[in-house]
PDB file of N, CA and C in Angstrom:
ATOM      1  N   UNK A   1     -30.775  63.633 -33.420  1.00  0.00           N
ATOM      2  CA  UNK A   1     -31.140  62.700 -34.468  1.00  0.00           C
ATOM      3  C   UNK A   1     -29.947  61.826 -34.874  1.00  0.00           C
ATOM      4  N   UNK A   2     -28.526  62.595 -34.693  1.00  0.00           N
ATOM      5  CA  UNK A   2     -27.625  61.621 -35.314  1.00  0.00           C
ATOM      6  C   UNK A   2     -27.390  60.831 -34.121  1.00  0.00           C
ATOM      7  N   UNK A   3     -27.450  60.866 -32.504  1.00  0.00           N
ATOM      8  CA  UNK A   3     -26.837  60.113 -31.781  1.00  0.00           C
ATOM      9  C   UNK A   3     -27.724  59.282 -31.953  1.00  0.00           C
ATOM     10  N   UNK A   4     -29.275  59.132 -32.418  1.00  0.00           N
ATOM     11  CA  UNK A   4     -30.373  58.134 -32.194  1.00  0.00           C
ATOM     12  C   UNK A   4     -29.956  56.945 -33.137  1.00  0.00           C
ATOM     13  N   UNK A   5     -29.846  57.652 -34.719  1.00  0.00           N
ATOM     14  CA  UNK A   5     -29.035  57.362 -35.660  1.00  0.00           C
ATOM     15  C   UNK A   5     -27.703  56.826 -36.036  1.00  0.00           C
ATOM     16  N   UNK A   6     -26.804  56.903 -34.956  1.00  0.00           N
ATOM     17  CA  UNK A   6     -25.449  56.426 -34.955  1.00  0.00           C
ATOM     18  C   UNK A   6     -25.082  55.301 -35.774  1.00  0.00           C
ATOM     19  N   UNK A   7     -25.690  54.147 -34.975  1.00  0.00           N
ATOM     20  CA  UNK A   7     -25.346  53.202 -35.998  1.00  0.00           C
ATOM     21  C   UNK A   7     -25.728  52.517 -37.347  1.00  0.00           C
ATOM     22  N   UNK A   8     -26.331  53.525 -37.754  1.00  0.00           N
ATOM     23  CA  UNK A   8     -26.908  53.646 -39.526  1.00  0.00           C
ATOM     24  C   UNK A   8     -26.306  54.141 -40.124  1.00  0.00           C
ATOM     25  N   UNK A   9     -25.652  55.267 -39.522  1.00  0.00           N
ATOM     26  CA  UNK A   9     -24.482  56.543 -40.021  1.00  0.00           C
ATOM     27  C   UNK A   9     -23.121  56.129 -40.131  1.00  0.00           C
ATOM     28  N   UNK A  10     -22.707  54.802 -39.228  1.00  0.00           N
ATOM     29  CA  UNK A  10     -21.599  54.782 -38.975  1.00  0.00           C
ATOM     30  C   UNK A  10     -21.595  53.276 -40.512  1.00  0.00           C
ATOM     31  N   UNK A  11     -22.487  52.854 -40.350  1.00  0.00           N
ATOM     32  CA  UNK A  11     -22.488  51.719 -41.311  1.00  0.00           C
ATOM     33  C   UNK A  11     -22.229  52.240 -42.414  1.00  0.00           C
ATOM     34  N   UNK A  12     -23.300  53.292 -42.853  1.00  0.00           N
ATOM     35  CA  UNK A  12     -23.426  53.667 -44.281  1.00  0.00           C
ATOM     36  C   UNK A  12     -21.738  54.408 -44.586  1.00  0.00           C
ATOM     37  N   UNK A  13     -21.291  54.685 -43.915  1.00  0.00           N
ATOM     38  CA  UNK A  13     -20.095  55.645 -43.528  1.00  0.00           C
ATOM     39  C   UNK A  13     -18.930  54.415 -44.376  1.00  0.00           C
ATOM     40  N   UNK A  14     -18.855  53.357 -43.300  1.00  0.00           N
ATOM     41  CA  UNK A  14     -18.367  51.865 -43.727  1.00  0.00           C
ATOM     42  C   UNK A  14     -18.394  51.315 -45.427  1.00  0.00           C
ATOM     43  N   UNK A  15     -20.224  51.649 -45.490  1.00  0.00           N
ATOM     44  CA  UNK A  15     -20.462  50.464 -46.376  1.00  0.00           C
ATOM     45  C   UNK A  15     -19.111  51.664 -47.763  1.00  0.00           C
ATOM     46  N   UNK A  16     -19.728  52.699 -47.504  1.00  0.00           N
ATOM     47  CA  UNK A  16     -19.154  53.856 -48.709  1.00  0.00           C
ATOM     48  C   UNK A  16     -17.458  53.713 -48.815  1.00  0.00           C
ATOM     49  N   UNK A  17     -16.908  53.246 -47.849  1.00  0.00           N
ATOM     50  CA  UNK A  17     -15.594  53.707 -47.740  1.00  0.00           C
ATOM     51  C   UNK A  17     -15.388  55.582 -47.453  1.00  0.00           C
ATOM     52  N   UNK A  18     -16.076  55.731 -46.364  1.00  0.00           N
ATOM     53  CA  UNK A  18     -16.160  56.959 -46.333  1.00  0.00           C
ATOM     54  C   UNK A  18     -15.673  57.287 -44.836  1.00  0.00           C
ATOM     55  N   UNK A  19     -14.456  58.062 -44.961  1.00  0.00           N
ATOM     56  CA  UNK A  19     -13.653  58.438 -43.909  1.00  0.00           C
ATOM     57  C   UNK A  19     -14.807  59.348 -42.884  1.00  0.00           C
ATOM     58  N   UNK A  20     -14.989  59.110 -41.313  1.00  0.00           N
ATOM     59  CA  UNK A  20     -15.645  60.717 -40.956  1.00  0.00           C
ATOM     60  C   UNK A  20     -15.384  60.396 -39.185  1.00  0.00           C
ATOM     61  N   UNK A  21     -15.309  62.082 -39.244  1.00  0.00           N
ATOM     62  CA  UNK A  21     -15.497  62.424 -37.653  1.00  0.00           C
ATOM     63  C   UNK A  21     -16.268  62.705 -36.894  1.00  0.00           C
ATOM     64  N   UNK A  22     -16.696  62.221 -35.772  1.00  0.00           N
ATOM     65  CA  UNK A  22     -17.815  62.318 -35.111  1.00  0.00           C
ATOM     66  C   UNK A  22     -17.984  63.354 -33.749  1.00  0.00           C
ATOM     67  N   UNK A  23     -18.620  63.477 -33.252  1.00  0.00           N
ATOM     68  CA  UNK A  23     -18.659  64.830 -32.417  1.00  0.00           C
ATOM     69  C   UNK A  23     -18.073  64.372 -31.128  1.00  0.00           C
ATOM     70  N   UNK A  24     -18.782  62.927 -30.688  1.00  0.00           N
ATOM     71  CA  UNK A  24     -18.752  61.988 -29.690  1.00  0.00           C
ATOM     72  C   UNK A  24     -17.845  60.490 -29.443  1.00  0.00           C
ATOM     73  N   UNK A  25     -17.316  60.640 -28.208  1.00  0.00           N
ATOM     74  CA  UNK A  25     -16.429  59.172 -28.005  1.00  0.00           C
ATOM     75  C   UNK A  25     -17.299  58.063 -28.803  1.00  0.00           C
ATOM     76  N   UNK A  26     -18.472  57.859 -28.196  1.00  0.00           N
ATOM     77  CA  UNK A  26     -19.275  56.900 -28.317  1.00  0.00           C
ATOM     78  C   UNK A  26     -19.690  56.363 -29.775  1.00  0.00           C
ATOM     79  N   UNK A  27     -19.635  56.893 -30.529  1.00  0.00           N
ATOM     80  CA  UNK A  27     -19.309  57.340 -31.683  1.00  0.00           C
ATOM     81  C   UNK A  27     -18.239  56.041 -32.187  1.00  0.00           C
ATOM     82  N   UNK A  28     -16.879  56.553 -31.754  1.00  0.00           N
ATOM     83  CA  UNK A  28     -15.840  55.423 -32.192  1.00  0.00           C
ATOM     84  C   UNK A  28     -16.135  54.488 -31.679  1.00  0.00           C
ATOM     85  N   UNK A  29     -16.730  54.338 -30.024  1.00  0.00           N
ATOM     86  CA  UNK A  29     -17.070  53.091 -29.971  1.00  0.00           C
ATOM     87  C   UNK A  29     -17.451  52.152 -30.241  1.00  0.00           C
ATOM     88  N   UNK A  30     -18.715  52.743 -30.931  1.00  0.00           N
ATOM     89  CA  UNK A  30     -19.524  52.158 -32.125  1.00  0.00           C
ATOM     90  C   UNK A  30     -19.020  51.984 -33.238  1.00  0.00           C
ATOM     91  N   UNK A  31     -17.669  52.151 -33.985  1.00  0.00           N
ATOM     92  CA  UNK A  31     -17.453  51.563 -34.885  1.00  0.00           C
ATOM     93  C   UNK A  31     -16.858  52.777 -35.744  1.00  0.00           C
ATOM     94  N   UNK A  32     -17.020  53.986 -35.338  1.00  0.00           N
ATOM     95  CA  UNK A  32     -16.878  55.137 -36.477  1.00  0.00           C
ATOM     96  C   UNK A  32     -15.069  55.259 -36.453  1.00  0.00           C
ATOM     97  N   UNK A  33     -14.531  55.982 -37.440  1.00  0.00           N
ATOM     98  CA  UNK A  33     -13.269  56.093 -37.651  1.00  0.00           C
ATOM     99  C   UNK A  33     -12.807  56.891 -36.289  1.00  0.00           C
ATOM    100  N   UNK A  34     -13.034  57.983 -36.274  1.00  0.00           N
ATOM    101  CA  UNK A  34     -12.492  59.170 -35.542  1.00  0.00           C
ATOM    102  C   UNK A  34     -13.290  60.017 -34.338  1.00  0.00           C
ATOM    103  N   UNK A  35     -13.067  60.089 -33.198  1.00  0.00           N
ATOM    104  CA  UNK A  35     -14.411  60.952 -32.317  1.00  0.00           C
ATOM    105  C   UNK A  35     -13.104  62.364 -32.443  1.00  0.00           C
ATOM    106  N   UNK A  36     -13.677  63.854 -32.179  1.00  0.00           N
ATOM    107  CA  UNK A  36     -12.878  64.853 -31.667  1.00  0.00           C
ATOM    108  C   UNK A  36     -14.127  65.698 -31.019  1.00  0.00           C
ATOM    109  N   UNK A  37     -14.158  66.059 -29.905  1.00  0.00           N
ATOM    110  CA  UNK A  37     -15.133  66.632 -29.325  1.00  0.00           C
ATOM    111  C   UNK A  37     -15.482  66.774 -27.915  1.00  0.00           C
ATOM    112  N   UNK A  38     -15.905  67.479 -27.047  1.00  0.00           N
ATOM    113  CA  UNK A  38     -15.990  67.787 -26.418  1.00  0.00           C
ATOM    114  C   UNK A  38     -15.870  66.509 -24.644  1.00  0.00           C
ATOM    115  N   UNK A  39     -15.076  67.045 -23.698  1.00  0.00           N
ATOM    116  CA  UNK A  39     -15.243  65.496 -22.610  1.00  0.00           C
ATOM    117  C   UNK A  39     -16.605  65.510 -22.054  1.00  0.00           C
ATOM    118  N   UNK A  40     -17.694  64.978 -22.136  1.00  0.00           N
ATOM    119  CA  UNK A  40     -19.109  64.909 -21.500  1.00  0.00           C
ATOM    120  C   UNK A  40     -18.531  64.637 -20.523  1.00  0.00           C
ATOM    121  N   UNK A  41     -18.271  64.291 -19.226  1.00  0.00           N
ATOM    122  CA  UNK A  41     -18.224  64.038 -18.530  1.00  0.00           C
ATOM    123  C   UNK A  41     -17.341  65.229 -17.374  1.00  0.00           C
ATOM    124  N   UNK A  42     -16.254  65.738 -18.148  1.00  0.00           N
ATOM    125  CA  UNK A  42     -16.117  67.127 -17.436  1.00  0.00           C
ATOM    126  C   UNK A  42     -17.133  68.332 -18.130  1.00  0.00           C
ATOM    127  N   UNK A  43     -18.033  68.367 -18.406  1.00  0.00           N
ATOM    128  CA  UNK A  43     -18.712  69.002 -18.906  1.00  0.00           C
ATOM    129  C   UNK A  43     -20.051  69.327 -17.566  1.00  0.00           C
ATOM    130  N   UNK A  44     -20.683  67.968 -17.614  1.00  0.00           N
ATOM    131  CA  UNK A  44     -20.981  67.601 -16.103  1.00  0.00           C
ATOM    132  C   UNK A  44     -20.332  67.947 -14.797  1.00  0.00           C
ATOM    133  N   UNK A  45     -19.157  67.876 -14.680  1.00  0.00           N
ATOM    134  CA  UNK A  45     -18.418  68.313 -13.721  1.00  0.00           C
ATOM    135  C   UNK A  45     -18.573  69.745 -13.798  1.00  0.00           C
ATOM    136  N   UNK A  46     -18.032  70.481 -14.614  1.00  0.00           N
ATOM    137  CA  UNK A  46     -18.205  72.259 -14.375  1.00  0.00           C
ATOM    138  C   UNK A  46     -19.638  72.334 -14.263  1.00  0.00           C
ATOM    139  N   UNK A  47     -20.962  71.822 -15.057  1.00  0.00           N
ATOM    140  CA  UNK A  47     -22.117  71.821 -14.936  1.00  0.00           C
ATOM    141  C   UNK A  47     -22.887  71.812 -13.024  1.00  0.00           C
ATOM    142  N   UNK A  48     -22.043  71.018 -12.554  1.00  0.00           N
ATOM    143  CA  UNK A  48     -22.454  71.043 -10.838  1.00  0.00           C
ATOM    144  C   UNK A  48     -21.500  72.039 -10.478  1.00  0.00           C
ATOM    145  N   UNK A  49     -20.446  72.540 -10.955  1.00  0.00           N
ATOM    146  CA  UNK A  49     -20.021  73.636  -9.809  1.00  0.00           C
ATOM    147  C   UNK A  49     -20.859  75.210 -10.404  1.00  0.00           C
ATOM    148  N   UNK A  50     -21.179  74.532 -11.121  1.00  0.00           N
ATOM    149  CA  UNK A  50     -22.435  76.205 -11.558  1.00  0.00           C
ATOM    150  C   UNK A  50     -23.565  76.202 -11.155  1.00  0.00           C
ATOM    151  N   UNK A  51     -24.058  75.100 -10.322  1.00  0.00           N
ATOM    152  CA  UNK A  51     -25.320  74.837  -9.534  1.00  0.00           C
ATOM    153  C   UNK A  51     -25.019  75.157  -8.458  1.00  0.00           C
ATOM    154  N   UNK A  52     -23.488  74.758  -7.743  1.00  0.00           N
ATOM    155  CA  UNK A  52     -23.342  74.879  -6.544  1.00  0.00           C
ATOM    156  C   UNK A  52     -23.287  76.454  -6.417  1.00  0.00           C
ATOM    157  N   UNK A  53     -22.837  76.869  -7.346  1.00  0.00           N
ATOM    158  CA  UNK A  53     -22.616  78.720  -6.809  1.00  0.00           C
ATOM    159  C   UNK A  53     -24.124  79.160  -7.089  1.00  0.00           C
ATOM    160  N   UNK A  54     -25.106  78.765  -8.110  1.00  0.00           N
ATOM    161  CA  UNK A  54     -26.493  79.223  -7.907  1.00  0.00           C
ATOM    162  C   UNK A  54     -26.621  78.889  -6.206  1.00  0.00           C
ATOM    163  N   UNK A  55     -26.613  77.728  -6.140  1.00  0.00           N
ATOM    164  CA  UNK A  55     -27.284  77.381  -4.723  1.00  0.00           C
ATOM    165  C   UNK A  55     -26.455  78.118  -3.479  1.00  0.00           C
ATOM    166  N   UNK A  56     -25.379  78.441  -3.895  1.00  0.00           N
ATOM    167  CA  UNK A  56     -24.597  79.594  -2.365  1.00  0.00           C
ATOM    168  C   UNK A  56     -25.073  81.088  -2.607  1.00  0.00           C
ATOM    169  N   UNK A  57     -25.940  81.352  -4.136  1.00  0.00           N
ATOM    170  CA  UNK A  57     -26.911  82.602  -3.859  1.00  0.00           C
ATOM    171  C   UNK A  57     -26.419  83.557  -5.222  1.00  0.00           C
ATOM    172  N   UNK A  58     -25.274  83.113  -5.613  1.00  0.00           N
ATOM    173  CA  UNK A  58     -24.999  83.872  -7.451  1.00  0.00           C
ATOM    174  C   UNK A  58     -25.854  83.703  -7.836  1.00  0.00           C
ATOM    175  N   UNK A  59     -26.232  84.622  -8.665  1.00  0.00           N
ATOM    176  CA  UNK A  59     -27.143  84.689  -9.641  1.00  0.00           C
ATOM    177  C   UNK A  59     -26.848  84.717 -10.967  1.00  0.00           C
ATOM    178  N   UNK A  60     -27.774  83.628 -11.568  1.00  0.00           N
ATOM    179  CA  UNK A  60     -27.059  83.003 -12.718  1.00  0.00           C
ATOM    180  C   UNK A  60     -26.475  83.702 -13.736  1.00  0.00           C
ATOM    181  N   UNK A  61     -27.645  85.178 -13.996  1.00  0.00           N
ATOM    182  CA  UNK A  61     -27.162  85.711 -14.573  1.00  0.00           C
ATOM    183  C   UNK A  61     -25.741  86.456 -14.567  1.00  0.00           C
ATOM    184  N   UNK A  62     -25.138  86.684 -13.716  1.00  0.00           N
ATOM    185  CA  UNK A  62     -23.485  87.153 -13.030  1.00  0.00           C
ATOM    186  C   UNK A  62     -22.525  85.829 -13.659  1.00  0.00           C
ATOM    187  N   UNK A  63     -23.319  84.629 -13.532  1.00  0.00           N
ATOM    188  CA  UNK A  63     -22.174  83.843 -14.144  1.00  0.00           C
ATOM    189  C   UNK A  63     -21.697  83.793 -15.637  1.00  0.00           C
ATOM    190  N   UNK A  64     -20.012  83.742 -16.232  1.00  0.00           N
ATOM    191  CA  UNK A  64     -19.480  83.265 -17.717  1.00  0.00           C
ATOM    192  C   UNK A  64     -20.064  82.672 -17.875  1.00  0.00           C
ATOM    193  N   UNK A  65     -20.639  82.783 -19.453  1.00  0.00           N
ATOM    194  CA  UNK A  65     -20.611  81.381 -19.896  1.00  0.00           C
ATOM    195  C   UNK A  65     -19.115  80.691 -20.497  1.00  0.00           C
ATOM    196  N   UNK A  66     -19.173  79.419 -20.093  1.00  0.00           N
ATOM    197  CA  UNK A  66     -17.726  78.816 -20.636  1.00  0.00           C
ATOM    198  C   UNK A  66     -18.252  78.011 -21.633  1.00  0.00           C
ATOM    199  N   UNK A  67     -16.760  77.950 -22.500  1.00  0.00           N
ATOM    200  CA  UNK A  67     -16.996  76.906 -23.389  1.00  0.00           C
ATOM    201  C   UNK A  67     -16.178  75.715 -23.213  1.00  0.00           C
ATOM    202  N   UNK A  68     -15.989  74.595 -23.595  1.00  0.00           N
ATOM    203  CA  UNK A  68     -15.480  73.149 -23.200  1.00  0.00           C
ATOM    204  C   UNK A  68     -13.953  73.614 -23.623  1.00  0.00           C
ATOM    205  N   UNK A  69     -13.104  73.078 -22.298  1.00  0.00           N
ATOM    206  CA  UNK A  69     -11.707  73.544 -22.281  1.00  0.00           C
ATOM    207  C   UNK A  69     -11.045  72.475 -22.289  1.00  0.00           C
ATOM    208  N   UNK A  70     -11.994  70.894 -22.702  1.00  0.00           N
ATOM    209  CA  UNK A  70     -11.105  69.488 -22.776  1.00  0.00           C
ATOM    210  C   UNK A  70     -11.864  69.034 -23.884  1.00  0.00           C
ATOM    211  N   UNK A  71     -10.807  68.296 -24.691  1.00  0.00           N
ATOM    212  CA  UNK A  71     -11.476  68.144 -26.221  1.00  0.00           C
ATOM    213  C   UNK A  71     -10.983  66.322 -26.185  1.00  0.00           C
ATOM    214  N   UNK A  72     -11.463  65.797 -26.477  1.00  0.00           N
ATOM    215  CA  UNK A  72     -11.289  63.713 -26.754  1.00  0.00           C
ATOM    216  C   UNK A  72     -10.801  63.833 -27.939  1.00  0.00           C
ATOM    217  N   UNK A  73     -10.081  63.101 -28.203  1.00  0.00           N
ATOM    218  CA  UNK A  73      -9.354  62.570 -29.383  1.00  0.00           C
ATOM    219  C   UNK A  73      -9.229  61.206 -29.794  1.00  0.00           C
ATOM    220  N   UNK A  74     -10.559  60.626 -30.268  1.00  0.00           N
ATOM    221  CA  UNK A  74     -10.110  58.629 -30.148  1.00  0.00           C
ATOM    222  C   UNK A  74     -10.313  58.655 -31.479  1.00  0.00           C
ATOM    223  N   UNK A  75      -9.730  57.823 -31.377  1.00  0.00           N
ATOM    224  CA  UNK A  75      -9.267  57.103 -32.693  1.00  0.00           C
ATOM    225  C   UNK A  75      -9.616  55.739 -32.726  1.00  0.00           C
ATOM    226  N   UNK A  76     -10.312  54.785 -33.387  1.00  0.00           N
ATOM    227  CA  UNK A  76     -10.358  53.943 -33.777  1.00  0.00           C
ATOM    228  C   UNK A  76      -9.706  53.037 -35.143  1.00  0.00           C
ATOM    229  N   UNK A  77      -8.137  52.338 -34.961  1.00  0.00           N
ATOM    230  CA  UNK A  77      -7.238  51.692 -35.761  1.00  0.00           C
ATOM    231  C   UNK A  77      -8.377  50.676 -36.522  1.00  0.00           C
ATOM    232  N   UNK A  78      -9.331  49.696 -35.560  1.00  0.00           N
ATOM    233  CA  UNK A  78      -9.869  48.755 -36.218  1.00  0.00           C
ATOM    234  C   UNK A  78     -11.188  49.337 -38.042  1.00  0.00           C
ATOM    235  N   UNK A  79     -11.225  50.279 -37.511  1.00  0.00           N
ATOM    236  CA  UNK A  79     -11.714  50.909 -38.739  1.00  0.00           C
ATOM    237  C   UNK A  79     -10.596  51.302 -40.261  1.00  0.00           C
ATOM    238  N   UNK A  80     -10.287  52.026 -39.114  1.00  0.00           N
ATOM    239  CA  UNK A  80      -9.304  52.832 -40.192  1.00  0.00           C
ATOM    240  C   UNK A  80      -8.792  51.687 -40.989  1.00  0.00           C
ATOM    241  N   UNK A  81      -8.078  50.622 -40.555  1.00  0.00           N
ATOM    242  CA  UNK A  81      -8.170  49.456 -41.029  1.00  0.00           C
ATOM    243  C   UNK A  81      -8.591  48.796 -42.483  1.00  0.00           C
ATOM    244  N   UNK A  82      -9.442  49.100 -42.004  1.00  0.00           N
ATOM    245  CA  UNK A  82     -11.317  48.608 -42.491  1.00  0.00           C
ATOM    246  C   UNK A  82     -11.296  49.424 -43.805  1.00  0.00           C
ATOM    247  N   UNK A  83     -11.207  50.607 -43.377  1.00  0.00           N
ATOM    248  CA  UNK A  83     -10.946  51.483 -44.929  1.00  0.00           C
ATOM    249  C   UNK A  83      -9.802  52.048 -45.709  1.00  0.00           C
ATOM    250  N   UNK A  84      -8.493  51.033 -45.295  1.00  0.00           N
ATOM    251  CA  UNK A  84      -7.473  51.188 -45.709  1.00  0.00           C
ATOM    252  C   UNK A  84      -6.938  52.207 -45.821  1.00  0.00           C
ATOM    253  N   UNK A  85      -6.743  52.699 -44.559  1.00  0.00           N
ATOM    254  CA  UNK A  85      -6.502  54.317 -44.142  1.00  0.00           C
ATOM    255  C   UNK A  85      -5.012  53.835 -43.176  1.00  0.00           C
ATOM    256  N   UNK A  86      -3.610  54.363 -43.226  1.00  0.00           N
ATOM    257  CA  UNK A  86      -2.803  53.981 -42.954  1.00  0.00           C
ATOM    258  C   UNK A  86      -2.843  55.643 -41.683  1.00  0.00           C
ATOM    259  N   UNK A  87      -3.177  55.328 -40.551  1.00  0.00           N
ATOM    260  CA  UNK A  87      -2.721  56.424 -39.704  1.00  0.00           C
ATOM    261  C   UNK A  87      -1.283  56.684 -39.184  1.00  0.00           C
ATOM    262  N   UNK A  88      -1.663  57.812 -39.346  1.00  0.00           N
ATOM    263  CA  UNK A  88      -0.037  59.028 -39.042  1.00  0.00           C
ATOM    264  C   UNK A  88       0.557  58.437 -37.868  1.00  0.00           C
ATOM    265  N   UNK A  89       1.969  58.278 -37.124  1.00  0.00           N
ATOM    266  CA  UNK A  89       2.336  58.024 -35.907  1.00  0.00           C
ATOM    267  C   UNK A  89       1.916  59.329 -34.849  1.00  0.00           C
ATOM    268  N   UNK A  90       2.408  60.283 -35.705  1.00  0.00           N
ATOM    269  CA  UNK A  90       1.247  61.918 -34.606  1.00  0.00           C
ATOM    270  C   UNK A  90       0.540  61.812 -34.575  1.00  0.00           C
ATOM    271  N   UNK A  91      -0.586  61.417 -35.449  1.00  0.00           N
ATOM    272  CA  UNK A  91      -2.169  61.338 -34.517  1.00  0.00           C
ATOM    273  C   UNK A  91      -2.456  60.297 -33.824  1.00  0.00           C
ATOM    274  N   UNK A  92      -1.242  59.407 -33.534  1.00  0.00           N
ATOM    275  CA  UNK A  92      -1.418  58.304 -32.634  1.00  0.00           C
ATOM    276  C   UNK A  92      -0.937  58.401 -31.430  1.00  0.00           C
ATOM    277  N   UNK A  93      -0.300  59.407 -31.486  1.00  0.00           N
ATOM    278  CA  UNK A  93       0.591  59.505 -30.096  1.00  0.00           C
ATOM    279  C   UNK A  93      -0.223  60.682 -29.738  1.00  0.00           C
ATOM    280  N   UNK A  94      -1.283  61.405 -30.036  1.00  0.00           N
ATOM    281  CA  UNK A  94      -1.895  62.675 -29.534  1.00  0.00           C
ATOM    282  C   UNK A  94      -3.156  62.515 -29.575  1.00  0.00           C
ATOM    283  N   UNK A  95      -3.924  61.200 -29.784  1.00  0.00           N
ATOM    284  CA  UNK A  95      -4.737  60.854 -29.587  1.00  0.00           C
ATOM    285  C   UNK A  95      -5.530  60.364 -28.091  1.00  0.00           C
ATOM    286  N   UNK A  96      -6.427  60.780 -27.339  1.00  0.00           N
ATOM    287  CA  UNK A  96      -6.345  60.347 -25.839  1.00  0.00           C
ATOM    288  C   UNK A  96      -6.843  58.583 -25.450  1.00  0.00           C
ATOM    289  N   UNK A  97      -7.117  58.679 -27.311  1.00  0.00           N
ATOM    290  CA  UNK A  97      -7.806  56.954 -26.577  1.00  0.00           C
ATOM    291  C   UNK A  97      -7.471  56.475 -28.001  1.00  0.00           C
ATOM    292  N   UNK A  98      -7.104  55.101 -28.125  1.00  0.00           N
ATOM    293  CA  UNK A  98      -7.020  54.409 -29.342  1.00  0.00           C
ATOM    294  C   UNK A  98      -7.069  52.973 -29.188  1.00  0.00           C
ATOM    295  N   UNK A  99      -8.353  52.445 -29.885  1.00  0.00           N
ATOM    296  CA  UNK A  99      -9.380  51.304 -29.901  1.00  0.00           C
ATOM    297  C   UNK A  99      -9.216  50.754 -30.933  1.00  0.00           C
ATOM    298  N   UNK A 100      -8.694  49.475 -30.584  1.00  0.00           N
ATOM    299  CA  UNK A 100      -8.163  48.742 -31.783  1.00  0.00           C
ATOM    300  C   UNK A 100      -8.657  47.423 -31.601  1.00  0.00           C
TER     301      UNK A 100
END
């Protein structure tokens, strides 16, 4: 509901002066202050090598479950900006993406 929602959330977020973090990159893309959350895309990646070992005959049940071992960090300056939020030089330099 919130990714359907995004850009209602991210406005109202705006209109409030209301700092927030979002689960998803896409997220900052759209305009939000901060994404921290999981990489979809290596997520997908381990997701096919757990098909490939179903399909060489493991059985699923034998497999870990894992949890996400790469986390995104973007930051969006043009917001922060926006809500007169002066960001730290550490969360700029440890940030993996910053959209300005």
């Amino acid at each position: 509901m919130a990714i359907i929602n995004r850009e209602l959330i991210i406005d109202l977020a705006a209109r409030y002066k209301l700092p927030a973090i979002y689960p998803f990159r896409f997220f900052a893309e759209s305009g939000g202050l901060l994404a921290y959350g999981p990489d979809v895309a290596d997520q997908y990646r381990r997701a096919a090598a757990y098909v490939d070992r179903i399909l060489k005959g493991v059985k699923p049940g034998e497999l870990p479950v894992e949890q996400s071992t790469k986390l995104d960090l973007i930051l969006n300056v043009k917001t922060a900006k926006a809500l007169g939020i002066e960001v730290p030089a550490q969360l700029l330099a440890r940030a993996d993406e910053v959209i300005e």
